[in-house]
Protein backbone atom coordinates (compact mmCIF):
# COMPACT_ATOMS: atom_id res chain seq x y z
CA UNK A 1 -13.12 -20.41 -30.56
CA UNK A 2 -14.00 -17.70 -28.19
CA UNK A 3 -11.42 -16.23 -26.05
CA UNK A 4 -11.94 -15.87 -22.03
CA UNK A 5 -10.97 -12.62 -20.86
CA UNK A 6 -10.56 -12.26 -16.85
CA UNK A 7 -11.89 -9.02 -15.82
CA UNK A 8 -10.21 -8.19 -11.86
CA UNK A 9 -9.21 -5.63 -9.49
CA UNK A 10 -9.45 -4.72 -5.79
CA UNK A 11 -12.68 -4.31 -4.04
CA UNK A 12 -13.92 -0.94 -5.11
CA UNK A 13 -11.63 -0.47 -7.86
CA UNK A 14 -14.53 -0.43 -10.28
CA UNK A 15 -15.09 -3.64 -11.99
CA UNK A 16 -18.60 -3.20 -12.43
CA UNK A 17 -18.20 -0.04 -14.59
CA UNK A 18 -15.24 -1.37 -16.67
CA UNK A 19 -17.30 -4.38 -17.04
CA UNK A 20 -20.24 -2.18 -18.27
CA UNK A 21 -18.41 -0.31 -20.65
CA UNK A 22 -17.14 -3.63 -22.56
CA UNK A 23 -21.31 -5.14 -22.56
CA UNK A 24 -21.85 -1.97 -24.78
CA UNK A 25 -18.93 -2.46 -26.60
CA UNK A 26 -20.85 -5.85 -27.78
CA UNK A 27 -18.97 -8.17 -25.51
CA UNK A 28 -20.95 -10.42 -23.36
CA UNK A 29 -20.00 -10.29 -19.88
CA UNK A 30 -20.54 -12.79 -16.70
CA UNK A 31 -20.25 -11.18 -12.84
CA UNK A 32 -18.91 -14.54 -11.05
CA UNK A 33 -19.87 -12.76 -7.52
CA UNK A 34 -23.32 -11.71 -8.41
CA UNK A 35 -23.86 -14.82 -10.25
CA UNK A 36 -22.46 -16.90 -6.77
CA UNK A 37 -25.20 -15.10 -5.00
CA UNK A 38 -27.92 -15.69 -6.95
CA UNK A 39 -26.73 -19.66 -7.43
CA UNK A 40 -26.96 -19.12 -3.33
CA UNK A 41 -30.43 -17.88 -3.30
CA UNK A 42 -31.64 -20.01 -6.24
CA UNK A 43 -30.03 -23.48 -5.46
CA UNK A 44 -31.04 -26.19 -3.02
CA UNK A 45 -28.22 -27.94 -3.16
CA UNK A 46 -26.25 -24.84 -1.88
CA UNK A 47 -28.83 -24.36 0.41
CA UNK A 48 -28.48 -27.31 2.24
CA UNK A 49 -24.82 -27.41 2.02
CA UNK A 50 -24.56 -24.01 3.96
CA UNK A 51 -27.15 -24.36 6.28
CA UNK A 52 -25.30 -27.59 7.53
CA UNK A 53 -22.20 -25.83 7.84
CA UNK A 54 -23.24 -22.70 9.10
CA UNK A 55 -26.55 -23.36 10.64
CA UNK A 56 -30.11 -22.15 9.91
CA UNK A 57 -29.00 -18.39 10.34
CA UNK A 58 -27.59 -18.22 6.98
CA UNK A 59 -31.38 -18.38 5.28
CA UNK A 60 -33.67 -15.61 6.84
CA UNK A 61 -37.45 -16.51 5.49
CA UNK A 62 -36.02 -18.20 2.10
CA UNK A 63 -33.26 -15.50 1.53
CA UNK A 64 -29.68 -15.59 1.63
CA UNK A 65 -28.92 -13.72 4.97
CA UNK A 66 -25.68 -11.84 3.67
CA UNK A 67 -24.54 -10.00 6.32
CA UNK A 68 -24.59 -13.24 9.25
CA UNK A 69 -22.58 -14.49 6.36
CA UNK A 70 -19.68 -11.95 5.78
CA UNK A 71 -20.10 -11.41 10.25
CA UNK A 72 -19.12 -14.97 10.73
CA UNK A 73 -16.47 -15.44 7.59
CA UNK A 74 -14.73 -12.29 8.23
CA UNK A 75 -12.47 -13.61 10.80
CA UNK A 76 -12.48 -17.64 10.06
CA UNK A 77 -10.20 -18.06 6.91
CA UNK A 78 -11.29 -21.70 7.12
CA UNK A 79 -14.96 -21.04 7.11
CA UNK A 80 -14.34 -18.96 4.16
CA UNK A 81 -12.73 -21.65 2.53
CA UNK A 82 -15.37 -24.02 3.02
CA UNK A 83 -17.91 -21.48 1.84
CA UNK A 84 -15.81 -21.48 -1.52
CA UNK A 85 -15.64 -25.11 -1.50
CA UNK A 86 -19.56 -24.90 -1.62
CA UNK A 87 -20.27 -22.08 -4.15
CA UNK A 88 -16.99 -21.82 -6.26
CA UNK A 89 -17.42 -25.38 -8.07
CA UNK A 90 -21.36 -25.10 -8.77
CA UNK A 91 -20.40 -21.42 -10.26
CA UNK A 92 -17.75 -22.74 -12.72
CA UNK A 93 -20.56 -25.59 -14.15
CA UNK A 94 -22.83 -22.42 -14.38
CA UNK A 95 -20.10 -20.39 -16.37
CA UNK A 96 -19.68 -23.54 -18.39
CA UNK A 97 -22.99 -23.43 -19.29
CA UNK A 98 -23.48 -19.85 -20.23
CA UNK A 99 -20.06 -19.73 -22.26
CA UNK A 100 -20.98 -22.81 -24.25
CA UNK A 101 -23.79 -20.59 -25.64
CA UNK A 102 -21.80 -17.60 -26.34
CA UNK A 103 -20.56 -16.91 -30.16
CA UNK A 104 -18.52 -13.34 -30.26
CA UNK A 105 -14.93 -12.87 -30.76
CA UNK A 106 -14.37 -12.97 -26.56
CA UNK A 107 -16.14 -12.61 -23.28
CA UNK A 108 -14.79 -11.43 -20.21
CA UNK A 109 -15.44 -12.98 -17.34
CA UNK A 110 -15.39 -10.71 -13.95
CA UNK A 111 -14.20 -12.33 -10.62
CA UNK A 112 -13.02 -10.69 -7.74
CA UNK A 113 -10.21 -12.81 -6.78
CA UNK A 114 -9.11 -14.29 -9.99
CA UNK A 115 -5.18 -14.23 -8.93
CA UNK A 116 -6.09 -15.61 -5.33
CA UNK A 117 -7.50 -18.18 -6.45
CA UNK A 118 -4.97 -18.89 -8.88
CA UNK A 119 -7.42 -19.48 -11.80
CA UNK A 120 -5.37 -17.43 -14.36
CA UNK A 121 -3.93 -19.94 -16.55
CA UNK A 122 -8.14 -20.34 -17.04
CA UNK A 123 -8.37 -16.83 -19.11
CA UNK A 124 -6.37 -16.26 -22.17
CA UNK A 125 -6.09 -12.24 -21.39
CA UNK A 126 -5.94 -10.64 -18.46
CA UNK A 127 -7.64 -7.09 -17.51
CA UNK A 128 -6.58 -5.72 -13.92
CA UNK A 129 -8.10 -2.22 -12.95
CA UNK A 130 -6.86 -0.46 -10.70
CA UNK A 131 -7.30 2.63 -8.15
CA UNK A 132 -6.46 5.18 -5.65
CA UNK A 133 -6.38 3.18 -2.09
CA UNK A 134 -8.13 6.42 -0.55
CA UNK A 135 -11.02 6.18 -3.60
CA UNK A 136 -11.50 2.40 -2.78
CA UNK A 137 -11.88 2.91 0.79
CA UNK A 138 -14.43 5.29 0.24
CA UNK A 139 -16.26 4.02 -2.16
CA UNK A 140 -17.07 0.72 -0.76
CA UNK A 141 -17.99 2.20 2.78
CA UNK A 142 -20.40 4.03 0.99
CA UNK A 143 -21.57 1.31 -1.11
CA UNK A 144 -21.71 -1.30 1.63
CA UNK A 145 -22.14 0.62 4.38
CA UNK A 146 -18.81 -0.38 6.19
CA UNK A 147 -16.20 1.30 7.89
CA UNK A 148 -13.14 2.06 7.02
CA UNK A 149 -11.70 -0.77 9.39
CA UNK A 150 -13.95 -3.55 7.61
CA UNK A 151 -12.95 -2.38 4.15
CA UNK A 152 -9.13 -2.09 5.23
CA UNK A 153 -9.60 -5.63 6.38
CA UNK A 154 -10.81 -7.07 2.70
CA UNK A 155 -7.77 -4.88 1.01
CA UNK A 156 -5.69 -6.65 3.51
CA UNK A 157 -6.87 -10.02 2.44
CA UNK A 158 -6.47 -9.49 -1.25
CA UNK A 159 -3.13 -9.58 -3.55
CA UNK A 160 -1.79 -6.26 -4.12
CA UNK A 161 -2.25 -4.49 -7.07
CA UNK A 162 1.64 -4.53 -7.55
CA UNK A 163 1.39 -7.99 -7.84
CA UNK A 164 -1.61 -7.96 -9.89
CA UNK A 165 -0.22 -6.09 -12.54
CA UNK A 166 2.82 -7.84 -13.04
CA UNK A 167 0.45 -10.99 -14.01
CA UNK A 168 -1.89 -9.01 -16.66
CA UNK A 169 -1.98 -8.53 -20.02
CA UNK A 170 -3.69 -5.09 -19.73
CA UNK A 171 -4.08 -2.68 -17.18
CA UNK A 172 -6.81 0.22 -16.77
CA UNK A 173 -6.37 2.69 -13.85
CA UNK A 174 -9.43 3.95 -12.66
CA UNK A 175 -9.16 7.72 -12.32
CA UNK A 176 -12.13 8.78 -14.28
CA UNK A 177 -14.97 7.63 -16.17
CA UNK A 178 -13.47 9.06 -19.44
CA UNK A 179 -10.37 7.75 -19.22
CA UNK A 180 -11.58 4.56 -18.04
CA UNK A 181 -13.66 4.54 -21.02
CA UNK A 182 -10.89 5.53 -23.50
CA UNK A 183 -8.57 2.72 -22.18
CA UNK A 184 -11.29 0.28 -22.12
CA UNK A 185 -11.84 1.11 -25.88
CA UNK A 186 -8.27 1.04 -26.60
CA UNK A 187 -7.35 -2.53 -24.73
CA UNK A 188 -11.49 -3.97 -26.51
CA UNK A 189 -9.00 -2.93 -30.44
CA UNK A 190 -6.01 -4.41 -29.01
CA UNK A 191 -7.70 -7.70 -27.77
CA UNK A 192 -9.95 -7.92 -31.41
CA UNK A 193 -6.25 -7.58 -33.44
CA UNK A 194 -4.83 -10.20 -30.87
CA UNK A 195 -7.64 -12.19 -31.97
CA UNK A 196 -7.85 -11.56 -35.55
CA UNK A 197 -4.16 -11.88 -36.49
CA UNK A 198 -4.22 -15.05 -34.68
């Protein structure tokens, strides 16, 4: 039976990279946010869901208009929660789906906000990476071309890393790509043992 691996960390702690380094390591991997957005831009059913709730705005010329999205959800909690409501239960049939098709040892599975969601009795390991506040910061206003207020604001939101870590089987700190890579490695042995001595 494959084993579900969570994959999750603050914004702009570098989940994408771990995550990369474990796809070449063999292990198949599934984004949960970019798979979200394209179940967004690809669905009807979401579609219609959204534009009822958040009007017409939300599609510019067929495409998911992102940032009227994140505008109007950044302050309303609720809205955010009905967004979720929307998107989070088609995304789990998806995941279904794709992992019913997978045969290795494990997958991991990345999402964002795995312990705020409190979906981790769904993953039989945990990975949590973490990083330098200042690094974070930076990183996504470069990325997403926010400021430093905006990204604060999404930190804020999220579960601290303290808390993270207490609640993970592993834990990678993202200083650099080497070491990143070398604990990746390290945790990929551990987790094939865990599995094979089982």
């Amino acid at each position: 039976m494959t084993k579900i691996v969570g994959l999750t960390g603050g914004i702009g702690s570098g989940k994408t990279t771990v995550a990369k380094i474990f796809k070449s390591l063999g292990v198949p991997v599934y984004n949960s946010d970019e798979e979200a957005k394209l179940l967004m831009q690809s669905s009807e059913v979401i579609k219609q869901e959204l534009i009822q709730l958040l009007g017409k705005e939300c599609y510019t010329d067929g495409q998911l208009n992102r940032s009227f999205i994140s505008s109007i959800v950044f302050e309303d909690a609720v809205l955010l929660e009905k967004i979720n409501a929307i998107v989070h239960p088609k995304v789990a049939t998806h995941f279904e789906q794709w992992f019913s098709q997978q045969n290795a040892p494990y997958i991991i599975k990345e999402v964002a906000i795995l312990f705020e969601t409190k979906s981790q009795h769904l993953f039989d390991f945990i990975i949590t990476i973490t990083a330098p506040l200042e690094i974070r910061i930076q990183r996504v206003m470069e990325r997403d071309q926010k400021t430093k207020k905006e990204v604060q604001a999404i930190i804020d939101k999220q579960l601290p890393d303290s808390e993270k870590i207490i609640q993970s089987n592993f834990v990678i700190n993202n200083t650099t790509l080497l070491e990143m890579e070398s604990n990746s490695i390290l945790i990929h042995n551990k987790i094939m043992n865990l599995i094979n001595n089982h």
